[in-house]
PDB file of N, CA and C in Angstrom:
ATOM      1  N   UNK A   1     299.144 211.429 294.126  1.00  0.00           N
ATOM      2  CA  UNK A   1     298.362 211.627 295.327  1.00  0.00           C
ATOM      3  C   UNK A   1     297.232 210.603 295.354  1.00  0.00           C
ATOM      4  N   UNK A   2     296.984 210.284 296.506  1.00  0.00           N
ATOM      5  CA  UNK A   2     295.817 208.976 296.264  1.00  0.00           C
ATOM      6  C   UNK A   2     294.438 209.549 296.599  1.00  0.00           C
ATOM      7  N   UNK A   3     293.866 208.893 295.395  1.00  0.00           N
ATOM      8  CA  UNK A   3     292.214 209.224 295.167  1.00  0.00           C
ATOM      9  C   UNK A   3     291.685 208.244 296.408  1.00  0.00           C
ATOM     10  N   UNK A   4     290.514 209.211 296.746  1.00  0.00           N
ATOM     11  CA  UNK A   4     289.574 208.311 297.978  1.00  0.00           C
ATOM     12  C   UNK A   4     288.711 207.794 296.894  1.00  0.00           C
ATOM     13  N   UNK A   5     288.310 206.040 297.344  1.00  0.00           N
ATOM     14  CA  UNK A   5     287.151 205.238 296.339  1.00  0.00           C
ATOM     15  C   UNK A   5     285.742 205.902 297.053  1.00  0.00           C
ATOM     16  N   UNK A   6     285.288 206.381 295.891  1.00  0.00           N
ATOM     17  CA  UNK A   6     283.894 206.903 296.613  1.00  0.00           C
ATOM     18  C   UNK A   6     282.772 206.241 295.790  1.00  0.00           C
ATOM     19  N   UNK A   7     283.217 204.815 295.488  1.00  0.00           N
ATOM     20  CA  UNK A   7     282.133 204.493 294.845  1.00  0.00           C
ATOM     21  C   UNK A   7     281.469 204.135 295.455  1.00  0.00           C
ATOM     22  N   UNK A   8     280.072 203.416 295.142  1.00  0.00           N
ATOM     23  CA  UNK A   8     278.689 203.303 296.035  1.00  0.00           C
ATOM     24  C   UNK A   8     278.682 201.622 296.234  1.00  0.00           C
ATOM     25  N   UNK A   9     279.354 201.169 295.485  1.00  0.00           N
ATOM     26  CA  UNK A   9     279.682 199.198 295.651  1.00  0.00           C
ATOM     27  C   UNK A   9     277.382 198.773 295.989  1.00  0.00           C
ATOM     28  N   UNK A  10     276.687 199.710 294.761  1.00  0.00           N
ATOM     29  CA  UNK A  10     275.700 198.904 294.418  1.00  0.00           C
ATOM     30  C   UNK A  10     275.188 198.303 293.361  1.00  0.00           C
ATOM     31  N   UNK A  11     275.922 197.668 292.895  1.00  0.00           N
ATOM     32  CA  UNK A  11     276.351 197.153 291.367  1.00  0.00           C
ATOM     33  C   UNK A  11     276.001 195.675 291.991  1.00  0.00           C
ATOM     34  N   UNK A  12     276.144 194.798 291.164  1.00  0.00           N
ATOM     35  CA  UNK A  12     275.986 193.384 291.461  1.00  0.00           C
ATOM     36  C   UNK A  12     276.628 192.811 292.878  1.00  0.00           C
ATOM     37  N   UNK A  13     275.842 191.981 293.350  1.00  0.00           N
ATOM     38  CA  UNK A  13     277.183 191.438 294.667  1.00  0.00           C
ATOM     39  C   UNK A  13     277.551 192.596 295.091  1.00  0.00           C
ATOM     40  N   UNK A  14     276.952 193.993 295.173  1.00  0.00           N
ATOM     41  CA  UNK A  14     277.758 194.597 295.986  1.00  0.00           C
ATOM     42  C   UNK A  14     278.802 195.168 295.717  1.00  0.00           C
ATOM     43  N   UNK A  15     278.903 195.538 294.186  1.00  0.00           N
ATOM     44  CA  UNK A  15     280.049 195.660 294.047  1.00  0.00           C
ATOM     45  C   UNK A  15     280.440 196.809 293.144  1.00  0.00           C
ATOM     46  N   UNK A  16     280.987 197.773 292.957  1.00  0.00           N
ATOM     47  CA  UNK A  16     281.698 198.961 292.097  1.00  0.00           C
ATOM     48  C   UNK A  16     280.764 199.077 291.038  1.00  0.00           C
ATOM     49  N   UNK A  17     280.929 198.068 289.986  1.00  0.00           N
ATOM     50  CA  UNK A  17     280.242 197.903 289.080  1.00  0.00           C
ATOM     51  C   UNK A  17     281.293 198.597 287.606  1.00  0.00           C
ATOM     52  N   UNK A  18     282.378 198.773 287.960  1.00  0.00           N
ATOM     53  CA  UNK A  18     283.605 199.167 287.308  1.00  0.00           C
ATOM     54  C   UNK A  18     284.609 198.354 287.270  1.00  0.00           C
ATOM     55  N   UNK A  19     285.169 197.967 286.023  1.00  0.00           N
ATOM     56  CA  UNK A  19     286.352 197.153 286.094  1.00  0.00           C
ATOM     57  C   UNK A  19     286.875 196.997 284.215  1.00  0.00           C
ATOM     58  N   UNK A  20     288.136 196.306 283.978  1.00  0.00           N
ATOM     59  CA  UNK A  20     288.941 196.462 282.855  1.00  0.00           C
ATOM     60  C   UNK A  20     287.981 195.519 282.395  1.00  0.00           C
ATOM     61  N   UNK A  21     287.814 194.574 282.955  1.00  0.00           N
ATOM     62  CA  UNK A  21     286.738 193.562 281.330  1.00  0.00           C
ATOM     63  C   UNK A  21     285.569 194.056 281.511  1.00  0.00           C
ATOM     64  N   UNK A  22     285.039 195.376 281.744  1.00  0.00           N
ATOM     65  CA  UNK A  22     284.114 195.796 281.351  1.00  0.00           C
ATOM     66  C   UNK A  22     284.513 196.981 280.261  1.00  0.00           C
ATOM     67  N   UNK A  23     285.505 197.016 279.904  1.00  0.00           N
ATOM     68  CA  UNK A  23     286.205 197.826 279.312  1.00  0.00           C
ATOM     69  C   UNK A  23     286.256 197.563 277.481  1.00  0.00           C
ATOM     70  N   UNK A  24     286.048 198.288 276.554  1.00  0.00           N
ATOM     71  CA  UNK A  24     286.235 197.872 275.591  1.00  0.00           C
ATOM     72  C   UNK A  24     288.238 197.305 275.070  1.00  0.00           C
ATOM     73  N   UNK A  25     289.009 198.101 275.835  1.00  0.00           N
ATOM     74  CA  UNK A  25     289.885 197.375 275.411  1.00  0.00           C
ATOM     75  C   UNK A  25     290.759 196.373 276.019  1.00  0.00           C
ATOM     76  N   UNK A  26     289.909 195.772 276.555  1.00  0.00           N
ATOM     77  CA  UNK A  26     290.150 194.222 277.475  1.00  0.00           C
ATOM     78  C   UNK A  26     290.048 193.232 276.303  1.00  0.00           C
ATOM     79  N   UNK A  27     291.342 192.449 276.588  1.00  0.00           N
ATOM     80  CA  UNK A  27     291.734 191.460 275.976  1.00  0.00           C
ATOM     81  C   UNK A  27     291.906 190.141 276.800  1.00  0.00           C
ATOM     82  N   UNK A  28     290.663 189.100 276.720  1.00  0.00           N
ATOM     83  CA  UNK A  28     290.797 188.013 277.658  1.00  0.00           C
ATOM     84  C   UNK A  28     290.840 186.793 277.301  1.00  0.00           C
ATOM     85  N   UNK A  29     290.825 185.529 278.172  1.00  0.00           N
ATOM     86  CA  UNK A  29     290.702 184.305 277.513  1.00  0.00           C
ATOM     87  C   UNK A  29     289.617 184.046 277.191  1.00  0.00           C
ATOM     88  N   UNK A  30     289.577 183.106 276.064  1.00  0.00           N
ATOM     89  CA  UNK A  30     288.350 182.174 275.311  1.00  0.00           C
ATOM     90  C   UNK A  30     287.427 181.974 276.606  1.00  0.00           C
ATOM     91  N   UNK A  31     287.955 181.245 277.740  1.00  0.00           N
ATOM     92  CA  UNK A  31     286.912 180.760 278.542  1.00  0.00           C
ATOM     93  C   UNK A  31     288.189 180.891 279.807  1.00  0.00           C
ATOM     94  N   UNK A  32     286.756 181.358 280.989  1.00  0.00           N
ATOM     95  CA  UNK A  32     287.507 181.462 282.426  1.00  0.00           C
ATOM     96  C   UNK A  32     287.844 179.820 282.947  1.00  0.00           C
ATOM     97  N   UNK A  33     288.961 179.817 283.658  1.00  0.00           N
ATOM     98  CA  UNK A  33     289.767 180.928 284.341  1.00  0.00           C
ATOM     99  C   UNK A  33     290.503 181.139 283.417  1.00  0.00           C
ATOM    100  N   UNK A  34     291.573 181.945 283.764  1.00  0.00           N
ATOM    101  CA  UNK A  34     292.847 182.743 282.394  1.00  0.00           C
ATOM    102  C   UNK A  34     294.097 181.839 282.651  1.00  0.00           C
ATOM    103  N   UNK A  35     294.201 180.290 282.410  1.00  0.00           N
ATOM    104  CA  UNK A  35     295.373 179.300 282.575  1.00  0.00           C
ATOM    105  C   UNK A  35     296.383 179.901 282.617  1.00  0.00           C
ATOM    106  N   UNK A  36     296.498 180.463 280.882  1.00  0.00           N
ATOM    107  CA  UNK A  36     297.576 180.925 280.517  1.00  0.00           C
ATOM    108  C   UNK A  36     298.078 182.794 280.226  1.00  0.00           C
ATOM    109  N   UNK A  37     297.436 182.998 281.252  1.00  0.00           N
ATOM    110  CA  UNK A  37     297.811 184.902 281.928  1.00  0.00           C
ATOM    111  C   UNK A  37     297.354 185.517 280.462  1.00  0.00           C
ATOM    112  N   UNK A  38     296.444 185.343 279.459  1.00  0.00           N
ATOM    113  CA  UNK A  38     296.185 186.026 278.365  1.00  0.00           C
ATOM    114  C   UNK A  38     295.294 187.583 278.426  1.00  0.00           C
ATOM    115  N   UNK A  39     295.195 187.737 279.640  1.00  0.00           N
ATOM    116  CA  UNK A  39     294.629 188.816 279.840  1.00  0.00           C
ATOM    117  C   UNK A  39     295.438 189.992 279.459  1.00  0.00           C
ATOM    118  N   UNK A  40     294.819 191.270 278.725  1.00  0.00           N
ATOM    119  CA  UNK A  40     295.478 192.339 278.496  1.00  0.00           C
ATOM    120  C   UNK A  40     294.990 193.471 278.187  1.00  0.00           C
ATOM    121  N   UNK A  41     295.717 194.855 278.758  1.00  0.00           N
ATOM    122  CA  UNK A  41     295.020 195.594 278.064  1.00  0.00           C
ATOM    123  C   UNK A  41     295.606 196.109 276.677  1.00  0.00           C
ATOM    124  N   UNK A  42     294.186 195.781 275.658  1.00  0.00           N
ATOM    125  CA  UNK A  42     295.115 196.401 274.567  1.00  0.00           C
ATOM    126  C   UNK A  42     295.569 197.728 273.646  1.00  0.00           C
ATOM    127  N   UNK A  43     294.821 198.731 274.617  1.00  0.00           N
ATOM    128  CA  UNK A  43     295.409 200.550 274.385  1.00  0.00           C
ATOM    129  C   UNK A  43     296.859 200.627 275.350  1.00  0.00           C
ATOM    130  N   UNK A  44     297.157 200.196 276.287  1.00  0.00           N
ATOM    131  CA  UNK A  44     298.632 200.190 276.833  1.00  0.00           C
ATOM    132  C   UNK A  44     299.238 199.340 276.980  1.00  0.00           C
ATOM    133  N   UNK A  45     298.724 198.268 275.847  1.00  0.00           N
ATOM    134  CA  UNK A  45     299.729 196.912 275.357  1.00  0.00           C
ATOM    135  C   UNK A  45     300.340 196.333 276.845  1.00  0.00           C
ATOM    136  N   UNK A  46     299.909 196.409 278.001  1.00  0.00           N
ATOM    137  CA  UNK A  46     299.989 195.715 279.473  1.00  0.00           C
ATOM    138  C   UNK A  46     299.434 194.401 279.913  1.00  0.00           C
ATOM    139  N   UNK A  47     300.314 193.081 280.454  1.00  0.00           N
ATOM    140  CA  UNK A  47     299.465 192.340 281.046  1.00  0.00           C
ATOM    141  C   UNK A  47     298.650 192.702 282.146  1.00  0.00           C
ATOM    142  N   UNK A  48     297.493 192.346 282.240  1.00  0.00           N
ATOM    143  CA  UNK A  48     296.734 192.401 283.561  1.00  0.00           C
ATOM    144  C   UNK A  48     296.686 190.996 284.424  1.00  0.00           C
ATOM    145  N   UNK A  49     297.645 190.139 284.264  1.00  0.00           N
ATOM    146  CA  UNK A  49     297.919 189.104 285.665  1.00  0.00           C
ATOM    147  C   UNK A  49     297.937 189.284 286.541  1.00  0.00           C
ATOM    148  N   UNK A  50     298.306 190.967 287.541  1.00  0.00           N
ATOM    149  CA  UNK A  50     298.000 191.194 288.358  1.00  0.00           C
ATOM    150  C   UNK A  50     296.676 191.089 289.187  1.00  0.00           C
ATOM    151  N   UNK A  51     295.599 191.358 288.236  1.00  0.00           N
ATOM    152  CA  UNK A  51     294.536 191.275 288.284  1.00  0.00           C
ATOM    153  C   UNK A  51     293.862 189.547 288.765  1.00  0.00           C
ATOM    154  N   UNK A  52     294.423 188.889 288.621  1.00  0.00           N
ATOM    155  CA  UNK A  52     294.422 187.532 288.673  1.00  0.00           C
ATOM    156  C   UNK A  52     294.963 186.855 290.371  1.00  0.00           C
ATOM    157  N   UNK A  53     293.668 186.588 290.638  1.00  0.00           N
ATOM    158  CA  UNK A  53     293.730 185.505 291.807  1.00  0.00           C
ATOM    159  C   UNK A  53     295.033 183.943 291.565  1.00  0.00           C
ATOM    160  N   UNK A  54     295.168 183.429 292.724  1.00  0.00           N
ATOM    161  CA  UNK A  54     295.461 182.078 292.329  1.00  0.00           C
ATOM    162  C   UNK A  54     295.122 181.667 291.356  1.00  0.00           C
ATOM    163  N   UNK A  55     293.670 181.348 291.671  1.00  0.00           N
ATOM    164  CA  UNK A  55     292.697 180.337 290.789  1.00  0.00           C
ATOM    165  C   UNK A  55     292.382 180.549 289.111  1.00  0.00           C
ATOM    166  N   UNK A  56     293.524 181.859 289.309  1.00  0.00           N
ATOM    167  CA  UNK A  56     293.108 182.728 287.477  1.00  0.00           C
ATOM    168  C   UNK A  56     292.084 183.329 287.167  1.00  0.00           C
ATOM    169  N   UNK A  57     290.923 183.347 288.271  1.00  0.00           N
ATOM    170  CA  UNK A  57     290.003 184.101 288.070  1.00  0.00           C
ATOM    171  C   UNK A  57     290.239 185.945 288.340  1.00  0.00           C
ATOM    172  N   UNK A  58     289.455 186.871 287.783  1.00  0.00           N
ATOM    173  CA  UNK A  58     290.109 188.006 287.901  1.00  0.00           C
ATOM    174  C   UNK A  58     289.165 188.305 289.395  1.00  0.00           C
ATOM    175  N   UNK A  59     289.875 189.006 290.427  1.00  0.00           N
ATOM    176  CA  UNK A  59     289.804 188.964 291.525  1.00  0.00           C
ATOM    177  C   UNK A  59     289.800 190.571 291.896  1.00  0.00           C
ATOM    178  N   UNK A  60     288.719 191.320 292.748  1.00  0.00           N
ATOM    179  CA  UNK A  60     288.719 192.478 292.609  1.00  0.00           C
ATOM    180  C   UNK A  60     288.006 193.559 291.128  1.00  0.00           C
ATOM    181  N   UNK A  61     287.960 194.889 291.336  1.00  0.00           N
ATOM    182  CA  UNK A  61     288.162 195.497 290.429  1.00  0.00           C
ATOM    183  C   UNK A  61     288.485 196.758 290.039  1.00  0.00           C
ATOM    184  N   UNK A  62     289.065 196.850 288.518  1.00  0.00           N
ATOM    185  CA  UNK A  62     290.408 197.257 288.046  1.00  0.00           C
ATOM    186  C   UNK A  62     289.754 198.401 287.210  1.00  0.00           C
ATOM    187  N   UNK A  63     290.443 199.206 286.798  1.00  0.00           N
ATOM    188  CA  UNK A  63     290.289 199.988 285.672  1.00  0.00           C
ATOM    189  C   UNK A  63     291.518 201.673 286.071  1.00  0.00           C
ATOM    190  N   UNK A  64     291.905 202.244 284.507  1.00  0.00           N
ATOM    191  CA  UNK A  64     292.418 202.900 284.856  1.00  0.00           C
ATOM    192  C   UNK A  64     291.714 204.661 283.908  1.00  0.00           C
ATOM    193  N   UNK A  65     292.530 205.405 284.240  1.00  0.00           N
ATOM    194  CA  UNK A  65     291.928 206.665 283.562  1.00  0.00           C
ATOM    195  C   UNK A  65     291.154 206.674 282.197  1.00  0.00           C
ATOM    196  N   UNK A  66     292.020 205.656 280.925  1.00  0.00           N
ATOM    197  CA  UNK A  66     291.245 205.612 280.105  1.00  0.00           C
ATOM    198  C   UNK A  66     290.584 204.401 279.790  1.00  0.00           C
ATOM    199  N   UNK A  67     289.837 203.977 280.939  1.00  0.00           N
ATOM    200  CA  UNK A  67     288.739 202.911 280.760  1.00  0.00           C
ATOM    201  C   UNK A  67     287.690 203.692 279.788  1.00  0.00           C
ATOM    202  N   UNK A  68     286.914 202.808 279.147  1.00  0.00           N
ATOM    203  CA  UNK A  68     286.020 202.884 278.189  1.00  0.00           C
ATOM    204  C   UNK A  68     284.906 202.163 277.966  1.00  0.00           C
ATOM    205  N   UNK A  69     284.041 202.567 278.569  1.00  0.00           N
ATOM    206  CA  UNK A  69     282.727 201.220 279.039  1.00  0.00           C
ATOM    207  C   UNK A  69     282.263 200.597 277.581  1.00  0.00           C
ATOM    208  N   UNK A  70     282.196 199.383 278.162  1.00  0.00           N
ATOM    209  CA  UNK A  70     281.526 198.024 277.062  1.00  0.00           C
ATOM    210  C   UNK A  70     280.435 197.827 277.798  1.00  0.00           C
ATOM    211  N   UNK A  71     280.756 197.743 278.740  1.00  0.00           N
ATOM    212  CA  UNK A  71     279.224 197.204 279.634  1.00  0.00           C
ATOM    213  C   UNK A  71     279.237 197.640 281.091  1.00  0.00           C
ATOM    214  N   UNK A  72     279.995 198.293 281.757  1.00  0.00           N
ATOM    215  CA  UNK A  72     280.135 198.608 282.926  1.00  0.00           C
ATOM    216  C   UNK A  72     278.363 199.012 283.657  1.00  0.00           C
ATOM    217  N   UNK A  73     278.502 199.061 285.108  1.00  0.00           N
ATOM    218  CA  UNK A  73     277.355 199.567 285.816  1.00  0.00           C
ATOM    219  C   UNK A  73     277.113 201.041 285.689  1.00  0.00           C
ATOM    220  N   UNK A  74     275.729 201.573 284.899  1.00  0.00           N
ATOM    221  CA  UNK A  74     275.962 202.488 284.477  1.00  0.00           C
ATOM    222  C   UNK A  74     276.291 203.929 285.615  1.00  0.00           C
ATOM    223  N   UNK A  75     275.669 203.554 287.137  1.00  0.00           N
ATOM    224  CA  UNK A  75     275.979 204.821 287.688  1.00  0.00           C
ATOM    225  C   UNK A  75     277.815 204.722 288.278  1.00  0.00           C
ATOM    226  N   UNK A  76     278.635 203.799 287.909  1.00  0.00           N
ATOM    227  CA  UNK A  76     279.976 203.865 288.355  1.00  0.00           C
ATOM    228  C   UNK A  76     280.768 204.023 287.251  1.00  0.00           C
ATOM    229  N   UNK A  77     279.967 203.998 285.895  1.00  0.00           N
ATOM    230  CA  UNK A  77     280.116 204.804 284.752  1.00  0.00           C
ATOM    231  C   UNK A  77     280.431 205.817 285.215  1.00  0.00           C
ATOM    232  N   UNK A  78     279.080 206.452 285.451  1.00  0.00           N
ATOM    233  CA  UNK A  78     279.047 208.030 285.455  1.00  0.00           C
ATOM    234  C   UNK A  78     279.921 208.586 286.762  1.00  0.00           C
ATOM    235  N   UNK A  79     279.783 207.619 287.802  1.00  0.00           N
ATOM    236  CA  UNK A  79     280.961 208.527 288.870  1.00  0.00           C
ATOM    237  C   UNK A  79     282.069 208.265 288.691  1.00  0.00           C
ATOM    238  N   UNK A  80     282.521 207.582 287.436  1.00  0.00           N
ATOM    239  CA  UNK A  80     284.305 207.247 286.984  1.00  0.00           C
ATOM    240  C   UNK A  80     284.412 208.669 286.456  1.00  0.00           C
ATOM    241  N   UNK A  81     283.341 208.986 285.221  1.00  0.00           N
ATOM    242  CA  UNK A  81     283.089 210.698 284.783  1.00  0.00           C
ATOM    243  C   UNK A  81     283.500 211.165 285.607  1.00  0.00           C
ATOM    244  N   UNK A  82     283.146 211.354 286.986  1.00  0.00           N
ATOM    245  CA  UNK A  82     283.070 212.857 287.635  1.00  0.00           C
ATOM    246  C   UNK A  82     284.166 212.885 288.441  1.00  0.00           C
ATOM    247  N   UNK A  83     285.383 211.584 288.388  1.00  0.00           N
ATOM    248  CA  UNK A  83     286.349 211.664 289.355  1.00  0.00           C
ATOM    249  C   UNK A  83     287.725 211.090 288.662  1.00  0.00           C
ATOM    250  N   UNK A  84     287.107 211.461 287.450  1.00  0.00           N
ATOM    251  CA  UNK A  84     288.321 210.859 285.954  1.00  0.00           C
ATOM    252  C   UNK A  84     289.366 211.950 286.121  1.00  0.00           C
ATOM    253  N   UNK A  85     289.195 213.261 286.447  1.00  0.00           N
ATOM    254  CA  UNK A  85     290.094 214.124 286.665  1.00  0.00           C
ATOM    255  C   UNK A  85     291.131 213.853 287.878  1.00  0.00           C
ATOM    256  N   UNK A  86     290.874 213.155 288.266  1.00  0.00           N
ATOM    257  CA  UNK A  86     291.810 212.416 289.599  1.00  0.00           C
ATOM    258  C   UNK A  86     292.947 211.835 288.968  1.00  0.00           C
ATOM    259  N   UNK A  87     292.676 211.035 288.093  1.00  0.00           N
ATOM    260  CA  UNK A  87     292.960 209.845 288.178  1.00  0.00           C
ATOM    261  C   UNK A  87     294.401 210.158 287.082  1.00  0.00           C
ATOM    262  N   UNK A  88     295.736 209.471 287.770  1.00  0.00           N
ATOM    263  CA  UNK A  88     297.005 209.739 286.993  1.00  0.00           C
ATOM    264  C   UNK A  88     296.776 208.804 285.612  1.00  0.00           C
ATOM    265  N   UNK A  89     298.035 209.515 284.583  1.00  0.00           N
ATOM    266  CA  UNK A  89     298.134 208.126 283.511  1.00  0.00           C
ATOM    267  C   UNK A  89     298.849 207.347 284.103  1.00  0.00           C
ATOM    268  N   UNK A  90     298.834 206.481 283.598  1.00  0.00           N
ATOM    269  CA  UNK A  90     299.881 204.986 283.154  1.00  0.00           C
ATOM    270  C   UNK A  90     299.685 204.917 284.964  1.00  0.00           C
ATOM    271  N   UNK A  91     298.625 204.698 285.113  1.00  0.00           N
ATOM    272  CA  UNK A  91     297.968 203.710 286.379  1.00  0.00           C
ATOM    273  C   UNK A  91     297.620 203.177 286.482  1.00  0.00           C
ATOM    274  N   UNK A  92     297.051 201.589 287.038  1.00  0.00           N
ATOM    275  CA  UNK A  92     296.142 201.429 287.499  1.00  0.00           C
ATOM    276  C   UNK A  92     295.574 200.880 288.485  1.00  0.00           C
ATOM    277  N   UNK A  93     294.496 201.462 288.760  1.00  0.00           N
ATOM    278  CA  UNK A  93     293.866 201.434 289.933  1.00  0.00           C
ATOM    279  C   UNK A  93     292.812 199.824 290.477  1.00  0.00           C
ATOM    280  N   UNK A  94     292.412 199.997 291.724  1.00  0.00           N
ATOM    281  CA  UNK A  94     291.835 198.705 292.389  1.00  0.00           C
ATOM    282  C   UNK A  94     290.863 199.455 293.025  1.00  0.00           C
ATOM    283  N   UNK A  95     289.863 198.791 293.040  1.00  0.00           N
ATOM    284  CA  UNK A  95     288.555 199.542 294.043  1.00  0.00           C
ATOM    285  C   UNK A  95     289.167 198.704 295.252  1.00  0.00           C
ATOM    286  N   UNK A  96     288.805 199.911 296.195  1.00  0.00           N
ATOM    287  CA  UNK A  96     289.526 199.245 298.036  1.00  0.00           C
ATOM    288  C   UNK A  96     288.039 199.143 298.614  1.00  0.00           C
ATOM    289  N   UNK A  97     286.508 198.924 298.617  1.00  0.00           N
ATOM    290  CA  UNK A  97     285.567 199.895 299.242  1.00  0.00           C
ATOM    291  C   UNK A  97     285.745 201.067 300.693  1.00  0.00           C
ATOM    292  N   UNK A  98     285.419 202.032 300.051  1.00  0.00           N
ATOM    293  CA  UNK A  98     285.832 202.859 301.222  1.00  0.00           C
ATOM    294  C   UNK A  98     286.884 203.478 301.462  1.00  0.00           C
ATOM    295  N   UNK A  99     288.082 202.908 301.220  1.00  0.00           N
ATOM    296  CA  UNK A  99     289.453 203.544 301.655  1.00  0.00           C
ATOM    297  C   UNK A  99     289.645 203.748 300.482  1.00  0.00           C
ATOM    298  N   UNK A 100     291.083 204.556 300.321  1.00  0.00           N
ATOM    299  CA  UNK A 100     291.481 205.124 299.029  1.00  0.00           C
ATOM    300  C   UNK A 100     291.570 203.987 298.091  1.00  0.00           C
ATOM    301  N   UNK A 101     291.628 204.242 296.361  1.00  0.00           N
ATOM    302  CA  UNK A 101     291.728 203.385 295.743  1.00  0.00           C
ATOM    303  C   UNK A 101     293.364 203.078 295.322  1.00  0.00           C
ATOM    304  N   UNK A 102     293.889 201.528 295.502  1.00  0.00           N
ATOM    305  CA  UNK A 102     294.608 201.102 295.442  1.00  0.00           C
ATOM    306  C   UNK A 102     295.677 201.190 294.201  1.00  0.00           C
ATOM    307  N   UNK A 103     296.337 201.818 293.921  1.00  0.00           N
ATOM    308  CA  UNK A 103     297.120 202.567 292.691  1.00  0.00           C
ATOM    309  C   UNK A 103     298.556 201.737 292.523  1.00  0.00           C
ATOM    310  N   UNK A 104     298.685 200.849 291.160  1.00  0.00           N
ATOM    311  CA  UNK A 104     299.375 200.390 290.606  1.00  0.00           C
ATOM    312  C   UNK A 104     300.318 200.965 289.062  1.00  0.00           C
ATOM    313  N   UNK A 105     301.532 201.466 288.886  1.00  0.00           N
ATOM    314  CA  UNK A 105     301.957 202.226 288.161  1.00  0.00           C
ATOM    315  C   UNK A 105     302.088 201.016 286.879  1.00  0.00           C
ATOM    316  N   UNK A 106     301.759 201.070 286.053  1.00  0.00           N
ATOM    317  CA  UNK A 106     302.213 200.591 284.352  1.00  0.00           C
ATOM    318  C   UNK A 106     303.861 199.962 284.506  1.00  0.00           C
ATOM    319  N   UNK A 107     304.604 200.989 284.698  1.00  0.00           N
ATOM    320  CA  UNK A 107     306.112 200.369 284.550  1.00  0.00           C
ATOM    321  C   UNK A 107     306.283 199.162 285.734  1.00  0.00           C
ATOM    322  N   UNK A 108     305.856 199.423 286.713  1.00  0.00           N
ATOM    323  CA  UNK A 108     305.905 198.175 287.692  1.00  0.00           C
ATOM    324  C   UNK A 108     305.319 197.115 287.446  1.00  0.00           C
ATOM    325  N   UNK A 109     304.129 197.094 286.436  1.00  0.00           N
ATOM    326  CA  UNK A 109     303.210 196.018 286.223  1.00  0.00           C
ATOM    327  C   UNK A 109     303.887 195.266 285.217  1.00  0.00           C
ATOM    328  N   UNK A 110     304.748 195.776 284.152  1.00  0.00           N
ATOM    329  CA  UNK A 110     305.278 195.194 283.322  1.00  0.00           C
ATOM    330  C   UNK A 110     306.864 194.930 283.504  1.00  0.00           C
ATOM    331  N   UNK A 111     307.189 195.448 284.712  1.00  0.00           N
ATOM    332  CA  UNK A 111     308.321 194.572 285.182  1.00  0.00           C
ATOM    333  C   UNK A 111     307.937 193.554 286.094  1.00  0.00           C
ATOM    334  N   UNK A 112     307.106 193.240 287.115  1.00  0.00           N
ATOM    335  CA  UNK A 112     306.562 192.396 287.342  1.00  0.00           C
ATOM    336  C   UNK A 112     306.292 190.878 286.552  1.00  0.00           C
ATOM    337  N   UNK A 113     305.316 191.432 285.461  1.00  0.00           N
ATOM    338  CA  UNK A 113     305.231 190.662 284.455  1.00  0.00           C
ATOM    339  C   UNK A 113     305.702 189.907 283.889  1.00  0.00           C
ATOM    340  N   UNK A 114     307.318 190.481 283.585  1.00  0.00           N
ATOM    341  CA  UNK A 114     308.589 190.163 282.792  1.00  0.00           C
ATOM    342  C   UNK A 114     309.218 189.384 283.793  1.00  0.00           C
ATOM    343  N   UNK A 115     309.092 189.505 285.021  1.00  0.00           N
ATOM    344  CA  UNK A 115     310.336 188.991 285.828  1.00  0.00           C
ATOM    345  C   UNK A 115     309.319 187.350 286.170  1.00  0.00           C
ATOM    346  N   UNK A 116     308.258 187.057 286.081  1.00  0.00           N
ATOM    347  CA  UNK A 116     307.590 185.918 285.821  1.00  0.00           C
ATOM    348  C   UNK A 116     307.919 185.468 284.705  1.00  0.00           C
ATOM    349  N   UNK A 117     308.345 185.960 283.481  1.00  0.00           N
ATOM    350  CA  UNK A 117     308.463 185.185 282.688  1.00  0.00           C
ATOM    351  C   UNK A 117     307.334 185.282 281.430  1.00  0.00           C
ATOM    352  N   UNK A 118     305.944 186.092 281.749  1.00  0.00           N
ATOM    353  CA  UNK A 118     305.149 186.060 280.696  1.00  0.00           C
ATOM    354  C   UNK A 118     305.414 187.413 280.118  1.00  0.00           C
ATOM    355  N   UNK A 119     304.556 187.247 278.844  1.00  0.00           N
ATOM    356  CA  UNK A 119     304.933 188.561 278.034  1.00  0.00           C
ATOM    357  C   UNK A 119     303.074 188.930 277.548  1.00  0.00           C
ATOM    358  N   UNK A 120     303.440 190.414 277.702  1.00  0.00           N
ATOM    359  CA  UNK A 120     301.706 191.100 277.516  1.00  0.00           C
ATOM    360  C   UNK A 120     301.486 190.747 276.056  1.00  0.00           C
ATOM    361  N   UNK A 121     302.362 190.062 275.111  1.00  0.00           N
ATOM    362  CA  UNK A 121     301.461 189.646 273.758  1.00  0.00           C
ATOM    363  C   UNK A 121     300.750 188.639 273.839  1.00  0.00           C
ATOM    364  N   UNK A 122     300.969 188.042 275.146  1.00  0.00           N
ATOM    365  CA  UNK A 122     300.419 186.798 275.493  1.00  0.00           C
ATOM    366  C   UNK A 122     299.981 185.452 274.629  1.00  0.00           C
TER     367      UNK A 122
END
């Protein structure tokens, strides 16, 4: 069922202040942009290329039920808390502002993945 984004987008730029490389188990490149798709998460062993603009920069933001703040904005911290019960496994999600949040399933991401040709050990 799709969760409405009720975040407040007053975080930097305007923005969520939630996402996977704010995440402790974000796995990224040495230095932006991500050339070579090394982005990952590494509790559900998944590429996150999806996450990735053209330009390789990560575009949007991501996170799924068991995000785990490293540094996130602390009040989209706390309203990930209060709306974590929403949120399915082996998802993940896109902040939309405003409209529901944009829900991407695990098995699709890594067939995706595969059918490009890269692999989440990156």
């Amino acid at each position: 069922m799709p969760v409405k984004d009720t975040f407040s987008y007053t975080a930097k730029w305007e923005s969520a202040g939630i996402d996977c490389s704010s995440c402790k188990f974000f796995a990224g490149p040495a230095e932006w942009p991500d050339k070579n798709n090394k982005s990952k998460c590494t509790k559900h062993n998944i590429p996150l290329v999806i996450e990735l603009g053209e330009d390789k920069y990560k575009e949007g933001e991501w996170f799924c039920r068991d995000y785990s703040d490293k540094d996130g904005f602390s009040n989209a911290v706390e309203h990930f808390h209060r709306i974590k019960h929403q949120l399915q496994p082996r998802t993940l999600y896109r902040c939309n502002q405003g409209e529901y949040l944009i829900e991407y399933n695990f098995d699709d991401i890594q067939k995706d993945d595969h059918n490009k040709g890269n692999s989440a050990d990156g």
